[in-house]
Protein backbone atom coordinates (compact mmCIF):
# COMPACT_ATOMS: atom_id res chain seq x y z
CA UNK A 1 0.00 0.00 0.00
CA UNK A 2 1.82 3.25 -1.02
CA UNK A 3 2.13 5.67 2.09
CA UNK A 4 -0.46 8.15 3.16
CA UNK A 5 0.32 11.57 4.46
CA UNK A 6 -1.66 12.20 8.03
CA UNK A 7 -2.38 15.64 9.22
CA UNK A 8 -2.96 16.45 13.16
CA UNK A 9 -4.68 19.65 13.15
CA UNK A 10 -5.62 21.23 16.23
CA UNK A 11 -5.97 24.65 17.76
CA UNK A 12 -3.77 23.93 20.70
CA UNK A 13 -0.74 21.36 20.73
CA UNK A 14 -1.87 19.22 18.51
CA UNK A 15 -1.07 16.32 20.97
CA UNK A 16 -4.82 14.99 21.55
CA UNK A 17 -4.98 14.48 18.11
CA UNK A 18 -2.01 13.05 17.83
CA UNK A 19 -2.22 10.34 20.38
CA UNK A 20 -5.95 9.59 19.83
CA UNK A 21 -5.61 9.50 15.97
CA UNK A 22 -2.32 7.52 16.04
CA UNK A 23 -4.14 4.81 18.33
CA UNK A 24 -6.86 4.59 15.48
CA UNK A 25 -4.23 4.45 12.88
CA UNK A 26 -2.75 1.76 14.91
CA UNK A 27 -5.19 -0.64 13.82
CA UNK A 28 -4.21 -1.23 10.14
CA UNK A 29 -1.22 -2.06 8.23
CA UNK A 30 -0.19 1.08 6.39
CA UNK A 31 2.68 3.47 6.01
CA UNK A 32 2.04 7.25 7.11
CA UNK A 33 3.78 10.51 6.68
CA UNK A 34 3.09 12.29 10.04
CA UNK A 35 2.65 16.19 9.77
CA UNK A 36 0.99 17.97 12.87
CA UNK A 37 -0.20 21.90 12.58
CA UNK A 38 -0.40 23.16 16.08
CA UNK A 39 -1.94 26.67 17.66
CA UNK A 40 -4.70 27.00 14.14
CA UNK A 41 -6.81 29.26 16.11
CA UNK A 42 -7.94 31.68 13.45
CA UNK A 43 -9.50 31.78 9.74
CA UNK A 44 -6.78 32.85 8.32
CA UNK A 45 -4.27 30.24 9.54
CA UNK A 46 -6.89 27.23 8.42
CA UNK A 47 -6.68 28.50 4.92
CA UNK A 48 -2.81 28.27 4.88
CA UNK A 49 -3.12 24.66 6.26
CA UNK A 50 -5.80 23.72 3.88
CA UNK A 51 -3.85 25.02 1.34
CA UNK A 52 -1.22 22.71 2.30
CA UNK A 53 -2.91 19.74 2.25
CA UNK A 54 -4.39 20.45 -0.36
CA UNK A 55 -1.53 20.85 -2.63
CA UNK A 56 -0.35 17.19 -0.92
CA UNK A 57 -3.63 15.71 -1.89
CA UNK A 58 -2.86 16.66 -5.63
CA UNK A 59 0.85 16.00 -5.57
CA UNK A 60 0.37 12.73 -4.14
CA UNK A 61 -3.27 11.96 -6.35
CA UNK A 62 -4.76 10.41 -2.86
CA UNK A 63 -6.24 12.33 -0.04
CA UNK A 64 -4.46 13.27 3.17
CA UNK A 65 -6.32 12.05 6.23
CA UNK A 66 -6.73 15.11 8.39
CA UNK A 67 -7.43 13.98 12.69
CA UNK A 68 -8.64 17.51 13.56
CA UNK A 69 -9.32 18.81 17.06
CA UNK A 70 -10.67 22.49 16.46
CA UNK A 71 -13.36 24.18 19.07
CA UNK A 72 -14.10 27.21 17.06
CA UNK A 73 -16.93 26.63 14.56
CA UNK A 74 -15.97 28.92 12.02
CA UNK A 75 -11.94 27.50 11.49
CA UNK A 76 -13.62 24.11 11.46
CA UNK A 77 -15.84 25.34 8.85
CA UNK A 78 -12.97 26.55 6.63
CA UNK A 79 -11.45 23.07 7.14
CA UNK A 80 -14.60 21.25 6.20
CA UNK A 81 -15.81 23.34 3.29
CA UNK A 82 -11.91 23.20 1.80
CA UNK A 83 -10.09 20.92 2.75
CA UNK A 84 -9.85 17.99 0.51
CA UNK A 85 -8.58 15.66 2.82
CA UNK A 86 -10.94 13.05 4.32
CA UNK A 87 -11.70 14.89 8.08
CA UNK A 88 -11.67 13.36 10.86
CA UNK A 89 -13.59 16.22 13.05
CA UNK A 90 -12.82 14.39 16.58
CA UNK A 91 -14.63 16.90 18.81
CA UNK A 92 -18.00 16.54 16.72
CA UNK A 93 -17.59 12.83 17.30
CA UNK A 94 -17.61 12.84 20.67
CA UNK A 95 -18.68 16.44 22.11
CA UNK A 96 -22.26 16.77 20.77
CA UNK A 97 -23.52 13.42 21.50
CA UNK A 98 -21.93 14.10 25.01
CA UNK A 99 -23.43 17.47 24.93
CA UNK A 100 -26.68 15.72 24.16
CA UNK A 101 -26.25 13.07 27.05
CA UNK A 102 -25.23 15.10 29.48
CA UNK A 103 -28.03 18.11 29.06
CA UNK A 104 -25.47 20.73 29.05
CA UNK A 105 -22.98 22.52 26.45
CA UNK A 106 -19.28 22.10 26.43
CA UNK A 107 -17.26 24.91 27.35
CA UNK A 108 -15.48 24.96 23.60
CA UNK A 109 -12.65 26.33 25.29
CA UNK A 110 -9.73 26.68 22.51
CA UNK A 111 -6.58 24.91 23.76
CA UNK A 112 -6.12 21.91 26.28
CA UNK A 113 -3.65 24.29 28.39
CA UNK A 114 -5.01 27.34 28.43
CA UNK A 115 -5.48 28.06 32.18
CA UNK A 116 -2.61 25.37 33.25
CA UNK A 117 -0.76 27.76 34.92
CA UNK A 118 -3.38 27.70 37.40
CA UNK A 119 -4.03 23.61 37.46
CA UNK A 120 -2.61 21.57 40.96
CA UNK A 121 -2.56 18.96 38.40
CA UNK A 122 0.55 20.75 36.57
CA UNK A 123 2.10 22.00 39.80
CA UNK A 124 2.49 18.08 40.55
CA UNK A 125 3.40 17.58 37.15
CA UNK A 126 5.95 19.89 37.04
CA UNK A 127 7.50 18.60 40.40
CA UNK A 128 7.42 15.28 39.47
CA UNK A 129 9.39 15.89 36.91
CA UNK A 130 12.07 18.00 38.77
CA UNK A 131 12.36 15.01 41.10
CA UNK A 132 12.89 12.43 38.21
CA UNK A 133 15.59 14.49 36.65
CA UNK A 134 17.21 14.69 40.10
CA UNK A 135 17.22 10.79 40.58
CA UNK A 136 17.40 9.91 36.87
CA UNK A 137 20.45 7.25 36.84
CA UNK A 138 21.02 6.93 40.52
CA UNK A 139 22.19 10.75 40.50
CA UNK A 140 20.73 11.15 44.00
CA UNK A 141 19.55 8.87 47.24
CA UNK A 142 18.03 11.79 48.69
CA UNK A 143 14.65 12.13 49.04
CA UNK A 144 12.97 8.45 48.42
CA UNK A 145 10.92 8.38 51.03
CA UNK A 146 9.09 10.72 48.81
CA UNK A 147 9.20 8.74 45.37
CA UNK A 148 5.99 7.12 44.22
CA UNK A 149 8.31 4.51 42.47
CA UNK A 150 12.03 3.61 42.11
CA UNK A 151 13.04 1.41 38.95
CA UNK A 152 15.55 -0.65 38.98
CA UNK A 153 17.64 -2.73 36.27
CA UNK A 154 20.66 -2.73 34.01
CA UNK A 155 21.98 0.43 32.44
CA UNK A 156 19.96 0.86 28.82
CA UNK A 157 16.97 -0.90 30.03
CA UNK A 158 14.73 1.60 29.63
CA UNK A 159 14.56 3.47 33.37
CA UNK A 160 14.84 7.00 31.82
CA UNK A 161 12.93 7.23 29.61
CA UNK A 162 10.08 5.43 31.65
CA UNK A 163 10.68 7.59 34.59
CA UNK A 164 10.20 10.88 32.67
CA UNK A 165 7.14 9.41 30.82
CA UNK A 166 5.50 8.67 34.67
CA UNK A 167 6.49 12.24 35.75
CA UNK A 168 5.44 14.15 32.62
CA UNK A 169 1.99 12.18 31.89
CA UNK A 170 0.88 10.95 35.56
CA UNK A 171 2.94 13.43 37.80
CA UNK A 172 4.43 10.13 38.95
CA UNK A 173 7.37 11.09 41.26
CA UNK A 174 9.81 8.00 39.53
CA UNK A 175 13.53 8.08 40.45
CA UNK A 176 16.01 5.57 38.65
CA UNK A 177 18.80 3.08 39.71
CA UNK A 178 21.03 1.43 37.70
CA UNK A 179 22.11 -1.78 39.19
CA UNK A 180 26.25 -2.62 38.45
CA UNK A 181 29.13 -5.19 38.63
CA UNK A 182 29.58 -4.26 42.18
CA UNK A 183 25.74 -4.82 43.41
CA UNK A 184 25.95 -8.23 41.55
CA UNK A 185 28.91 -9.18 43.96
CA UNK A 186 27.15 -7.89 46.63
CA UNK A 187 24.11 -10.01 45.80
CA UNK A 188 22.09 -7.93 47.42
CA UNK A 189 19.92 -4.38 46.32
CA UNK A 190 22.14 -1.09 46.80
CA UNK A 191 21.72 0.15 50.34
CA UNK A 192 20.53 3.43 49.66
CA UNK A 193 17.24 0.87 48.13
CA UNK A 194 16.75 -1.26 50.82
CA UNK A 195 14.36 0.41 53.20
CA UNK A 196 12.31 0.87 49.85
CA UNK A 197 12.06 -2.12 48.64
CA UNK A 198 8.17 -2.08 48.33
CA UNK A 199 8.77 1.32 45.98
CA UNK A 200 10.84 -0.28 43.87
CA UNK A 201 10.01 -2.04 40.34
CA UNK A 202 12.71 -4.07 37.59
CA UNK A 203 12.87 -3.59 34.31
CA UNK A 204 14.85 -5.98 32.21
CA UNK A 205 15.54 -6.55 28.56
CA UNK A 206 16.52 -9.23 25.84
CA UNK A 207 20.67 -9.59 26.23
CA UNK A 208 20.65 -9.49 22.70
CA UNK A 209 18.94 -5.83 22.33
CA UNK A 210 20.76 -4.69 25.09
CA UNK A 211 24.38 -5.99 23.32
CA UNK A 212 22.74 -3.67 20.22
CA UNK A 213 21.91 -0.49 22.38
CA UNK A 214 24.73 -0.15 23.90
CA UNK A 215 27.38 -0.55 20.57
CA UNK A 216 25.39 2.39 19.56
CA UNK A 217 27.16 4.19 22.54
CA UNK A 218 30.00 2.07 23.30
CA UNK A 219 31.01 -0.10 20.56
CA UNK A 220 33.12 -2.40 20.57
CA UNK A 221 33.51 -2.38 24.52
CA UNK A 222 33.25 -4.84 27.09
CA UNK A 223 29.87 -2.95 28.45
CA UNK A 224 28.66 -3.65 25.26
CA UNK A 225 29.44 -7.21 24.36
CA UNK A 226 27.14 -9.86 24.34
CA UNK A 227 28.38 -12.31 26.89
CA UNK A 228 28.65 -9.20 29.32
CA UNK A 229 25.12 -8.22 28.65
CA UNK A 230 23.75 -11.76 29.16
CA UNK A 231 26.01 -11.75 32.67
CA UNK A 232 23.93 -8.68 33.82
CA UNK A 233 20.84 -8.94 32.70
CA UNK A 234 20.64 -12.61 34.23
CA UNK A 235 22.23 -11.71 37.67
CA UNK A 236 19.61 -8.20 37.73
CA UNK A 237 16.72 -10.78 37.27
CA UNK A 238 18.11 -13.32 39.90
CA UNK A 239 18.57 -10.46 42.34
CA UNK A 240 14.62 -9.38 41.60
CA UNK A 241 13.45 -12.57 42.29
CA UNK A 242 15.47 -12.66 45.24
CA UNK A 243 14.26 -9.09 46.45
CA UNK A 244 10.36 -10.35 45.57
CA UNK A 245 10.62 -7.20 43.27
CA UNK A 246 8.17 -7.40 40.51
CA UNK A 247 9.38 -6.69 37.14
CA UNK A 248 8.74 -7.02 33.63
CA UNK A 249 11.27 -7.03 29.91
CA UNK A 250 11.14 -3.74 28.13
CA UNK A 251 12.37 -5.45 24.67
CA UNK A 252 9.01 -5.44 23.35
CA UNK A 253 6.74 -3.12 25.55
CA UNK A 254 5.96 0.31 24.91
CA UNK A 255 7.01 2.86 27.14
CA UNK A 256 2.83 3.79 27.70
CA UNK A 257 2.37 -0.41 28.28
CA UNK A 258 5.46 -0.28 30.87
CA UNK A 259 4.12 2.82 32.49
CA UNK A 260 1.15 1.22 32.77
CA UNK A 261 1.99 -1.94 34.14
CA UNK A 262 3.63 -0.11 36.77
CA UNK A 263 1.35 1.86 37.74
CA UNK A 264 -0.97 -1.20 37.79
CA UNK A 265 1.39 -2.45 40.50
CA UNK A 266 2.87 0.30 42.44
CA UNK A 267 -0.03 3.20 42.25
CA UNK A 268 -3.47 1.76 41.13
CA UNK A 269 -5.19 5.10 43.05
CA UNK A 270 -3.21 6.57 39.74
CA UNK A 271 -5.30 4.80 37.27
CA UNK A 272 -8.68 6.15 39.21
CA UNK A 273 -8.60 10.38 38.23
């Protein structure tokens, strides 16, 4: 199937279009060019994005599909009378039978963040994410007692990027520990871990991917070589198992499916909003 070009077209970020449209797109086999047009808040600015898919619908001789998140009636009506993409208008879906159900209108307030600065959901947010830069690779031991979660696991197993994906989406106060050589001798979890042992959550991965992450920061070294990585990664689970630590193999989870999962475990009250 040749590729299709995907607009997200919103009036604020663009990013609930984005994530809702690429979980429909999810669903079938195709190839997609991703372009998203944030802040399209006036008239004037749908015109220049219509224009632009426009000219992709002819260059390309099939029709862009356009996910489009836009509160104010008359830019959406530029975008539906012009556009000659096939529109996906995601608020109509769902808004106006809601408004319907519920008895009441929507607020049709333009952009998801407009009065954030004000929100205890950001503030949270926002200091979440201050902590999990803080303790992001063992950086810090100060503090736990306040984490929500602390992951542990080999370096390049995923703890970053999971931690800042708690913080930034769930305000999910995650630090990061990498476990080395010297906690393997040990055989037991870094000290600075122990009285938080019930925070604490393993990620592993396939020896094999990690051998392949790591050349691509260290290659050719001993950190990166296969038998290494199979030394680690086995010894990191046998200490879990040891620890009764849950934990779960980040080779072929998403980062959302990990979060999830932990959250699942560690902080179901999070799932519950």
């Amino acid at each position: 199937m040749t590729a299709r070009t995907v607009y997200f077209v919103s009036d604020g970020t663009g990013i609930t279009a984005e994530t809702f449209g690429n979980s429909i797109l999810a669903q079938f086999s195709l190839k997609a060019r991703h372009v998203r047009r944030p802040f399209v808040d006036t008239a004037e600015k749908a015109h220049a994005v219509v224009a632009e898919i426009n000219e992709v619908a002819m260059r390309e001789g099939q029709r862009p599909i356009v996910f489009a998140t836009l509160v104010d009636r008359d830019v959406l009506k530029v975008v539906r009378e012009h556009c000659q993409g096939r529109v996906m208008d995601m608020f109509g879906t769902f808004i106006e039978p809601l408004e319907d159900e519920f008895g009441i209108k929507s607020n049709h307030r333009v952009g998801r963040f407009s009065d954030v600065a004000e929100s205890q959901e950001y503030h949270d947010r926002i200091e979440a994410i201050n902590f999990s830069l803080a303790h992001d690779d063992g950086q810090s031991s100060k503090n736990l007692d306040v984490a929500d979660v602390i992951l542990v696991g080999v370096s390049r197993s995923g703890k970053t990027p999971t931690s800042l994906y708690l913080a930034m989406q769930h305000g999910i106060k995650a630090a990061n520990y990498p476990l080395i050589p010297e906690d393997f001798e040990r055989r037991k979890l870094p000290p600075s871990l122990v009285p938080h042992r019930r925070k604490c959550f393993g990620l592993t991965i396939d020896p094999e991917r990690l051998s392949s992450i790591r050349n691509e920061r260290r290659p050719g070294s001993k950190y990166a070589d296969l038998l290494n990585c199979r030394y680690e990664v086995n010894e990191a689970e046998a200490m879990m198992k040891r620890e009764g630590i849950s934990w779960l193999s980040s080779t072929h989870k998403s980062i959302e499916e990990i979060a999830t999962t932990i959250l699942r475990d560690i902080r179901p009250d999070r799932l519950m909003y």
